[in-house]
PDB file of N, CA and C in Angstrom:
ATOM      1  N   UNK A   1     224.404  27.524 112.227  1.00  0.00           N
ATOM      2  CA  UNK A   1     223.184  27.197 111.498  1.00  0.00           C
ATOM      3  C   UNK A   1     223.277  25.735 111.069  1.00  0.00           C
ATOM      4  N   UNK A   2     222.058  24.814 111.298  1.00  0.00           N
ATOM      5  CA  UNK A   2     222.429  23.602 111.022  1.00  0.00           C
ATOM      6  C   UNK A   2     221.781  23.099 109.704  1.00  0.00           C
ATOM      7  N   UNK A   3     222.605  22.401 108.984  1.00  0.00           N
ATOM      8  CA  UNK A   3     221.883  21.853 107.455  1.00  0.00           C
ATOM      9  C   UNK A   3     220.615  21.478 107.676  1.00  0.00           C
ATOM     10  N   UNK A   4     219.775  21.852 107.125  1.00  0.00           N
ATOM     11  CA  UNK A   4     218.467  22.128 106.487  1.00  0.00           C
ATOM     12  C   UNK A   4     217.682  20.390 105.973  1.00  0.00           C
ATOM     13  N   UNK A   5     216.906  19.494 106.215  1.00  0.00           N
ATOM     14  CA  UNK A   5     216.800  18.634 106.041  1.00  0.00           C
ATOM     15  C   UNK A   5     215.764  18.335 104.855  1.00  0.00           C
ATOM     16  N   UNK A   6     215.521  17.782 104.012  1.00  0.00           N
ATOM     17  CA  UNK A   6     214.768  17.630 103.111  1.00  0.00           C
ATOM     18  C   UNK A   6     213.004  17.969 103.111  1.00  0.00           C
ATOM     19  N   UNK A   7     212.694  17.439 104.036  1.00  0.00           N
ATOM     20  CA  UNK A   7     211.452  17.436 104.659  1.00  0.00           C
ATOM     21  C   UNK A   7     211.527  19.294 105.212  1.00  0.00           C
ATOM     22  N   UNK A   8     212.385  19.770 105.844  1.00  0.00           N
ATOM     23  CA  UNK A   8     212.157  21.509 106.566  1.00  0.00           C
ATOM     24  C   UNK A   8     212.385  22.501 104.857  1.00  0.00           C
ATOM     25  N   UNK A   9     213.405  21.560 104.024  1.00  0.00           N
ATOM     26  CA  UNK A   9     213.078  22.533 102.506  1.00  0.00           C
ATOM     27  C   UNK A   9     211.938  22.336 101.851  1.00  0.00           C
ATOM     28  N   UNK A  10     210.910  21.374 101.935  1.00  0.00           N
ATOM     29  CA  UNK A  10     210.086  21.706 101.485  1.00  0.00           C
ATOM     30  C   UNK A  10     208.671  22.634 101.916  1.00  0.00           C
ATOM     31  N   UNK A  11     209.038  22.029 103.217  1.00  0.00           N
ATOM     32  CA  UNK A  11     207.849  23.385 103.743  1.00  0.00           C
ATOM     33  C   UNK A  11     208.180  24.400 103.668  1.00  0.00           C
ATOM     34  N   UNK A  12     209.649  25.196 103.361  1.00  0.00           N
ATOM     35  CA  UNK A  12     209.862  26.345 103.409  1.00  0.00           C
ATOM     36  C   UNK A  12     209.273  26.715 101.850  1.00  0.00           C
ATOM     37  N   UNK A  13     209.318  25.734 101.133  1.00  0.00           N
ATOM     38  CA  UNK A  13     209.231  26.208  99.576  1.00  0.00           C
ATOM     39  C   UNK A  13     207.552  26.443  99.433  1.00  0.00           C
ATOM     40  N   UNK A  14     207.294  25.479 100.494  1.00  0.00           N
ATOM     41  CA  UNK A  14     205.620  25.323 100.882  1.00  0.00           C
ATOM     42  C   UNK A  14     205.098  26.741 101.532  1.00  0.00           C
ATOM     43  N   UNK A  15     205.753  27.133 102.635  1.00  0.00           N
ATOM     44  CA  UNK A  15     205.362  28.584 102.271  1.00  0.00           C
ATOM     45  C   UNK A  15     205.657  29.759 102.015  1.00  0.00           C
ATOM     46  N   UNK A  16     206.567  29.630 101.484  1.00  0.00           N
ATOM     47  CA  UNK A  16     207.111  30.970 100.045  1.00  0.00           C
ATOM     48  C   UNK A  16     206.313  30.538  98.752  1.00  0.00           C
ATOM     49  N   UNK A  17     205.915  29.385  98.269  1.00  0.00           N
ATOM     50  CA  UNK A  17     204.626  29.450  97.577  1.00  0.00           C
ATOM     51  C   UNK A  17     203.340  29.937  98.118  1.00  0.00           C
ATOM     52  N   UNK A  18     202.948  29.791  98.960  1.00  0.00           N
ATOM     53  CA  UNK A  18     201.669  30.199 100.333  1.00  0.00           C
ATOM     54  C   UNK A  18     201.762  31.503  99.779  1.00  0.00           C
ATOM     55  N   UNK A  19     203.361  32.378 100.438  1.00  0.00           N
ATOM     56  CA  UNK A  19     203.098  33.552 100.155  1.00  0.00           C
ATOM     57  C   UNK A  19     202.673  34.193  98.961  1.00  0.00           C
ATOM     58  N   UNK A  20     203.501  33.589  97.745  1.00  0.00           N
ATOM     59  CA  UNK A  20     203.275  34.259  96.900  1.00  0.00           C
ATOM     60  C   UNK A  20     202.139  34.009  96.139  1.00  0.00           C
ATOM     61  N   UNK A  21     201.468  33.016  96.354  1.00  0.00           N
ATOM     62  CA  UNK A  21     199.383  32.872  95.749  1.00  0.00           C
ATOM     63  C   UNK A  21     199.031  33.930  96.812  1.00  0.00           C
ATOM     64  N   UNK A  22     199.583  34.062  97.995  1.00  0.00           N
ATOM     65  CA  UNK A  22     199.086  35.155  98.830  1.00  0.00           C
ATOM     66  C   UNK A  22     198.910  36.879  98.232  1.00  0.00           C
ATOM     67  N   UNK A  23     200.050  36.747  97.835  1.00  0.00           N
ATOM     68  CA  UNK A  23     200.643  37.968  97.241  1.00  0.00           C
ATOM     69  C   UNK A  23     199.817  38.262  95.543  1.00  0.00           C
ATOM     70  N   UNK A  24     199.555  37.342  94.950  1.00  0.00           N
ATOM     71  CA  UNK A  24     198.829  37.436  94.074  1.00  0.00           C
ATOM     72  C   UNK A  24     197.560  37.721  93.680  1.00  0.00           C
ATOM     73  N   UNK A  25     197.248  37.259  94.883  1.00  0.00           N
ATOM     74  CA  UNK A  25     195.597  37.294  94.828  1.00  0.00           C
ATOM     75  C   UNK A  25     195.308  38.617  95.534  1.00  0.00           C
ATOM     76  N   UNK A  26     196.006  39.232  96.715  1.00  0.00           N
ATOM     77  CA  UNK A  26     196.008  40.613  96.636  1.00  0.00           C
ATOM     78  C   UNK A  26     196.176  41.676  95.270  1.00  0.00           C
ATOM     79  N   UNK A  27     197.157  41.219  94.582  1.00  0.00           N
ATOM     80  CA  UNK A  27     197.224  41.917  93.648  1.00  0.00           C
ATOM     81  C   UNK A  27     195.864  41.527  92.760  1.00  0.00           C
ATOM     82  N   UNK A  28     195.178  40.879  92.520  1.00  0.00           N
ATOM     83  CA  UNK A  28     194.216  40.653  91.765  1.00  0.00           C
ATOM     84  C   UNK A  28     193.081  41.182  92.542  1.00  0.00           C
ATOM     85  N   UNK A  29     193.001  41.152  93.878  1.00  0.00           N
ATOM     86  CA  UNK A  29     192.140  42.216  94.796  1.00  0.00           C
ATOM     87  C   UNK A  29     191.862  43.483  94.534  1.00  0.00           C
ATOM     88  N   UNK A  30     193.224  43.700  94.767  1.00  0.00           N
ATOM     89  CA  UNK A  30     193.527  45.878  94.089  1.00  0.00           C
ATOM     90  C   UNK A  30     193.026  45.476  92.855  1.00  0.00           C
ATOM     91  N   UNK A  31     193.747  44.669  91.873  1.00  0.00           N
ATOM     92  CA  UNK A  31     193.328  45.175  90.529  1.00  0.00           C
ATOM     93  C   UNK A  31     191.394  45.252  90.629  1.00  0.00           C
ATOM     94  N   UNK A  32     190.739  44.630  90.983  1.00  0.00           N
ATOM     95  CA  UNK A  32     189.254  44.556  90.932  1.00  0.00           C
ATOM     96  C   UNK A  32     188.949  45.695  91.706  1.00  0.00           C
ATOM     97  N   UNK A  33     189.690  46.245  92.330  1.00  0.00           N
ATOM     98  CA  UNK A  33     188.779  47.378  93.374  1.00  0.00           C
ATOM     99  C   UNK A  33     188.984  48.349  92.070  1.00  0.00           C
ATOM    100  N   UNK A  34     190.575  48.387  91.713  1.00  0.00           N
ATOM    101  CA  UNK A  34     190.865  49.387  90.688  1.00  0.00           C
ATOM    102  C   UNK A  34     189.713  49.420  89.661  1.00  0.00           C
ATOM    103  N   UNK A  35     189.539  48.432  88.656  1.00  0.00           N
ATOM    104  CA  UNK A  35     188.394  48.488  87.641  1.00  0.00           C
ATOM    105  C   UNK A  35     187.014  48.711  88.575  1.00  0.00           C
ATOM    106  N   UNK A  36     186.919  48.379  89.341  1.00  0.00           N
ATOM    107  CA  UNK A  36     185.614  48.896  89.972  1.00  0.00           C
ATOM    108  C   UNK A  36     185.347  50.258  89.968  1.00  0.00           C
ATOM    109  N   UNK A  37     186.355  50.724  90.490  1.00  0.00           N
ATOM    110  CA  UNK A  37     186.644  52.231  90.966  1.00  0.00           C
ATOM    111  C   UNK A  37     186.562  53.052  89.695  1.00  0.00           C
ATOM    112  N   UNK A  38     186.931  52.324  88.380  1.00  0.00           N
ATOM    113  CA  UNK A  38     187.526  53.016  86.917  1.00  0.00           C
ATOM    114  C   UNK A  38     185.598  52.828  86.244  1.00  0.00           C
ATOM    115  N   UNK A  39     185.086  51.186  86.922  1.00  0.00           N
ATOM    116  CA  UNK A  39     183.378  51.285  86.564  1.00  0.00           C
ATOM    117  C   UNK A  39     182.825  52.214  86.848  1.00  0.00           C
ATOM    118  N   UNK A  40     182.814  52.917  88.175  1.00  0.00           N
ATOM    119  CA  UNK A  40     182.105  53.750  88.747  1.00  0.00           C
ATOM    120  C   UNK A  40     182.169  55.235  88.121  1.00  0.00           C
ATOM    121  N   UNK A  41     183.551  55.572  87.604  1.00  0.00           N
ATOM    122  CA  UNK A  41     183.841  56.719  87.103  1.00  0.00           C
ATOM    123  C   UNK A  41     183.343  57.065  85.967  1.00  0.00           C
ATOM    124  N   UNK A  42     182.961  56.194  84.914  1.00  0.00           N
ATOM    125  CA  UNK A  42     182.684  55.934  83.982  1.00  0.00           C
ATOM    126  C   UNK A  42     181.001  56.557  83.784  1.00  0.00           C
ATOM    127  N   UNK A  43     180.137  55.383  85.078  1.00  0.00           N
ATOM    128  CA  UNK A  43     179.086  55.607  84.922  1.00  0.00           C
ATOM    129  C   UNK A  43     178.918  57.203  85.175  1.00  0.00           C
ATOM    130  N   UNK A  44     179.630  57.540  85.949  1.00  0.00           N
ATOM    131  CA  UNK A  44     179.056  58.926  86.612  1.00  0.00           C
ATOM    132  C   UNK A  44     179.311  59.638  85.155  1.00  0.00           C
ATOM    133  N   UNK A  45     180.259  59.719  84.735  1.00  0.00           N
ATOM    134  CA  UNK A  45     180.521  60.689  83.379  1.00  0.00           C
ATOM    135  C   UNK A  45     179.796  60.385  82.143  1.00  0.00           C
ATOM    136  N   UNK A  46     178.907  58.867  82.145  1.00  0.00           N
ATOM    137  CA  UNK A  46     178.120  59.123  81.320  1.00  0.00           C
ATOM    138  C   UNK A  46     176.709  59.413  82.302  1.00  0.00           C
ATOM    139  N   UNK A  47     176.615  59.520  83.337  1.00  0.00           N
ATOM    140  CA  UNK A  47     175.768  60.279  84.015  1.00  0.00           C
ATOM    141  C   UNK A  47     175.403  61.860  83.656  1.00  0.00           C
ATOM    142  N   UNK A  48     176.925  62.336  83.792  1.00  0.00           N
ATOM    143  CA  UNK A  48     177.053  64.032  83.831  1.00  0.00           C
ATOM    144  C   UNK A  48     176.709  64.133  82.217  1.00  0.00           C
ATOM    145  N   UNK A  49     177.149  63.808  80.833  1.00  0.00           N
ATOM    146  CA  UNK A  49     177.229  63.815  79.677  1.00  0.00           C
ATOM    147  C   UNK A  49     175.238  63.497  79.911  1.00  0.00           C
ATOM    148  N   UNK A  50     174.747  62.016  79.899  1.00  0.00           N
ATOM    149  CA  UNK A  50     173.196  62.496  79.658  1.00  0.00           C
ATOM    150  C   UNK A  50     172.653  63.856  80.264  1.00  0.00           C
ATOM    151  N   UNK A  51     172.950  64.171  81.472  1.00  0.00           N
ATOM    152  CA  UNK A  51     172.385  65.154  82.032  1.00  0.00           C
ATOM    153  C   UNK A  51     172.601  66.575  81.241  1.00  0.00           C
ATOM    154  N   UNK A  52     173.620  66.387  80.763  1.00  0.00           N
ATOM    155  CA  UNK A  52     174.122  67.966  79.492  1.00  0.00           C
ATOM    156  C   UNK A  52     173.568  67.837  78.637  1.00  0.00           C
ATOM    157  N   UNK A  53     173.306  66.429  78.001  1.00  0.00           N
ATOM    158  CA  UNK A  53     172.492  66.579  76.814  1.00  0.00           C
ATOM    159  C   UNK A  53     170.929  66.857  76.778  1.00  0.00           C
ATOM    160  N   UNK A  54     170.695  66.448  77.798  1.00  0.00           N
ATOM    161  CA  UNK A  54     169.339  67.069  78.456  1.00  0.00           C
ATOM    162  C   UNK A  54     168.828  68.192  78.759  1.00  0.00           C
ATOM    163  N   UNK A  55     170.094  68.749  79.007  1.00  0.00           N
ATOM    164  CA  UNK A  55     169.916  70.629  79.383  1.00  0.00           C
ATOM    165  C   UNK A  55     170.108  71.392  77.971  1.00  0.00           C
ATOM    166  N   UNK A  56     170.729  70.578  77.159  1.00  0.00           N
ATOM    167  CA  UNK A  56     170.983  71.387  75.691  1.00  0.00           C
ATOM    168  C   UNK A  56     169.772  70.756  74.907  1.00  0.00           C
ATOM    169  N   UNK A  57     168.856  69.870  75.309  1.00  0.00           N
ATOM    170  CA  UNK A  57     167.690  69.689  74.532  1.00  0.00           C
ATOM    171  C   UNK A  57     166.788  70.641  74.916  1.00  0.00           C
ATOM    172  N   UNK A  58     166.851  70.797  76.252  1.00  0.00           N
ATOM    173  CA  UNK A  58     165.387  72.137  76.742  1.00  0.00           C
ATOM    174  C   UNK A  58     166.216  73.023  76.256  1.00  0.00           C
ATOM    175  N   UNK A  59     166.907  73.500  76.278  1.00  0.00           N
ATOM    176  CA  UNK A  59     167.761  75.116  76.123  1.00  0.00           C
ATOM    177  C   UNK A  59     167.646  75.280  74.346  1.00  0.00           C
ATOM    178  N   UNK A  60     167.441  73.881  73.390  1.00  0.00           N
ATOM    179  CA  UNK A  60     167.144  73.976  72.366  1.00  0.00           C
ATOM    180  C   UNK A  60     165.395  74.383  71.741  1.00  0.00           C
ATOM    181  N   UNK A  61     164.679  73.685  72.944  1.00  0.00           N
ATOM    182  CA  UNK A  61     163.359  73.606  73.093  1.00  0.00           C
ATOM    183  C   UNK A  61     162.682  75.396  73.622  1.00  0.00           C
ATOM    184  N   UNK A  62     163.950  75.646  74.281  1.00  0.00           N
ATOM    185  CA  UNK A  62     163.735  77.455  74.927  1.00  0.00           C
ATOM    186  C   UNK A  62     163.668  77.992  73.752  1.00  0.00           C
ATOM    187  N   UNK A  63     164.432  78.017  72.832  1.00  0.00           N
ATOM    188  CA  UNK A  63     165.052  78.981  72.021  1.00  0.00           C
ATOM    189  C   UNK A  63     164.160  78.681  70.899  1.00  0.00           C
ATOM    190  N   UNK A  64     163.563  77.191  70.293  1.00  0.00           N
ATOM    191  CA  UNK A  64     162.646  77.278  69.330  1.00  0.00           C
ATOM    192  C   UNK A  64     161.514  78.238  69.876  1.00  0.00           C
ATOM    193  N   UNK A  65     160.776  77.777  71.615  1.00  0.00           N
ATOM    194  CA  UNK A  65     159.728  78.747  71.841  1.00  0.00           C
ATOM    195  C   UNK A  65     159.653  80.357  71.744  1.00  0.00           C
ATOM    196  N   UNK A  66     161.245  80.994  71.783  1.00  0.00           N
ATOM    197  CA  UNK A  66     161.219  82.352  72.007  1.00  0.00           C
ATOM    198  C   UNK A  66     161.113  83.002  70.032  1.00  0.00           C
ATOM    199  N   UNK A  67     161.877  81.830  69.285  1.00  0.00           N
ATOM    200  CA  UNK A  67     161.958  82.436  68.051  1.00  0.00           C
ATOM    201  C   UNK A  67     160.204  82.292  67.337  1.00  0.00           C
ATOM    202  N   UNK A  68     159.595  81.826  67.984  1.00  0.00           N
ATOM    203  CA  UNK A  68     158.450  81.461  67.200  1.00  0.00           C
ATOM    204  C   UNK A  68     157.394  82.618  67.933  1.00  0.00           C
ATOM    205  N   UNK A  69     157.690  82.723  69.571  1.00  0.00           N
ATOM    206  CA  UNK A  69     156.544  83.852  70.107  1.00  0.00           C
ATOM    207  C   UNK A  69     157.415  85.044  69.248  1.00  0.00           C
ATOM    208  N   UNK A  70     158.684  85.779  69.428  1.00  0.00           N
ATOM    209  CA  UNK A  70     159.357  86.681  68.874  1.00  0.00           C
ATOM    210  C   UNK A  70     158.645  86.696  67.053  1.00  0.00           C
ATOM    211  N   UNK A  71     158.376  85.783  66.234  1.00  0.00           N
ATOM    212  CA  UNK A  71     158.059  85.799  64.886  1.00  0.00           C
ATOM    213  C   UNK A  71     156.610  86.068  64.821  1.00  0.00           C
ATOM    214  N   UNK A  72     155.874  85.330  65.774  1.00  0.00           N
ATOM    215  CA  UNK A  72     154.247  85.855  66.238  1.00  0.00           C
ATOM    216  C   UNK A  72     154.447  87.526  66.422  1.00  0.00           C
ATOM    217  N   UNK A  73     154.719  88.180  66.912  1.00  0.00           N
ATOM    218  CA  UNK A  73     154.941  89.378  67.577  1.00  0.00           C
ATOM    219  C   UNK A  73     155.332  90.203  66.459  1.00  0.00           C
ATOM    220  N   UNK A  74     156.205  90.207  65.874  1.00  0.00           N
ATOM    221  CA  UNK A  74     156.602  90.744  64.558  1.00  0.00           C
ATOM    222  C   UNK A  74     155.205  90.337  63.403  1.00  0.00           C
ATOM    223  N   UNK A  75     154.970  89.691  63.084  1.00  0.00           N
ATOM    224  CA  UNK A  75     153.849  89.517  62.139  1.00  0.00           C
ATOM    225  C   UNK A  75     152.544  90.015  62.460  1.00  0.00           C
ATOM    226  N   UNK A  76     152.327  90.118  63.760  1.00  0.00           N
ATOM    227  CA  UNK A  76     151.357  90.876  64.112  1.00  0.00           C
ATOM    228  C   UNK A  76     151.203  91.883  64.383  1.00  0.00           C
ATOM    229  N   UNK A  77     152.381  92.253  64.473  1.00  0.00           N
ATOM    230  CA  UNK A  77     152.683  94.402  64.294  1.00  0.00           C
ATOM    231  C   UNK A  77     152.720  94.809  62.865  1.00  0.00           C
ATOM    232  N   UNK A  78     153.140  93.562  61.978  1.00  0.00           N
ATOM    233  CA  UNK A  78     153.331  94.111  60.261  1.00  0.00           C
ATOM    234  C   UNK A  78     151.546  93.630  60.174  1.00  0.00           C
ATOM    235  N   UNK A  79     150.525  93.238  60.481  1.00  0.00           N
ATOM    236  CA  UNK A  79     149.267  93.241  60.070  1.00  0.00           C
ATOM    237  C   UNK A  79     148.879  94.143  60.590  1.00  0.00           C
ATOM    238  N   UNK A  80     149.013  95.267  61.590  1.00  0.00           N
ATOM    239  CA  UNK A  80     148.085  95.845  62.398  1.00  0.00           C
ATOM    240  C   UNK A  80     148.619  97.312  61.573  1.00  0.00           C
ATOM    241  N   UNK A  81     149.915  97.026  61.108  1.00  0.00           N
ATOM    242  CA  UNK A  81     150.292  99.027  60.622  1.00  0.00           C
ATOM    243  C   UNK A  81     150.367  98.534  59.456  1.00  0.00           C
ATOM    244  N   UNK A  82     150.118  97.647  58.816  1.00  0.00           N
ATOM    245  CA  UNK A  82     149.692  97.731  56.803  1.00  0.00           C
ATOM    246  C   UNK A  82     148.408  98.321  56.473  1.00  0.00           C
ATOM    247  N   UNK A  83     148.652  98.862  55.384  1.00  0.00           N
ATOM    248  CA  UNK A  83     147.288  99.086  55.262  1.00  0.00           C
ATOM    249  C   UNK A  83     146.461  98.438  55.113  1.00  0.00           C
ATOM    250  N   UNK A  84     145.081  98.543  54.958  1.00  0.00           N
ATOM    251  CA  UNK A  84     143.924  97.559  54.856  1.00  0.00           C
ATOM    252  C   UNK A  84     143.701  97.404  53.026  1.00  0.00           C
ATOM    253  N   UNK A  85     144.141  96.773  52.396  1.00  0.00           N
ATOM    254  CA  UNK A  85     144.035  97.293  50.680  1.00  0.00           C
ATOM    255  C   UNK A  85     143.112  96.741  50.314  1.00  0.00           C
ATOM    256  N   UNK A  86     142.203  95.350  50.904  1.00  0.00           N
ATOM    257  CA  UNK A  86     140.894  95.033  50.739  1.00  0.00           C
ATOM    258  C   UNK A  86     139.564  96.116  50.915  1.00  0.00           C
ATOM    259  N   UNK A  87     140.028  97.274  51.675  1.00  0.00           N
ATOM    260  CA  UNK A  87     138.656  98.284  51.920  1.00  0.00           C
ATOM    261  C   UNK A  87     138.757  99.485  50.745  1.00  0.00           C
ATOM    262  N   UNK A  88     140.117  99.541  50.513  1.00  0.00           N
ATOM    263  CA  UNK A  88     140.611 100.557  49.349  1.00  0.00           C
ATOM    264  C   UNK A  88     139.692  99.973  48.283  1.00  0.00           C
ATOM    265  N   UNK A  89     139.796  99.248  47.274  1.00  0.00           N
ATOM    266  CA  UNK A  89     139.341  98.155  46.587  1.00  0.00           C
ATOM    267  C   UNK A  89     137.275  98.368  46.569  1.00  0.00           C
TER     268      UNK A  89
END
């Protein structure tokens, strides 16, 4: 192996630096796909979360309509079998 001359060490240092901005900026690649990937997850789960809260607003909206026809229904069976105490009178 023959000694290495001033001028051939620096290009070597020239590209083992190369590589490693190489190597870096991949890693800063992944990292952006990563947070991308971690954005996307995000939206969807506050996707799925509005969409639940949406189904527990009608399912809240069901249940006011059934307690109010159900309270109609009852009040109008207690007027129809009371007596009439205005005709008594």
């Amino acid at each position: 192996m023959t000694p290495r001359t001033g001028r051939q060490v620096q290009l070597l240092r020239l590209l083992l630096l190369l590589l490693l901005l190489r190597l870096l900026l991949l890693r800063l690649l992944l990292l952006r796909l990563l947070l991308l990937r971690l954005l996307l997850l995000l939206l969807l789960l506050l996707l799925l979360l509005r969409l639940l809260l949406l189904l527990l607003l009608l399912l809240g909206c069901l249940a006011i309509i059934v307690v109010v026809v159900i309270v109609a229904v009852v009040v109008s069976r207690c007027r129809c079998e009371a007596p009439d105490t205005a005709a008594g009178s």
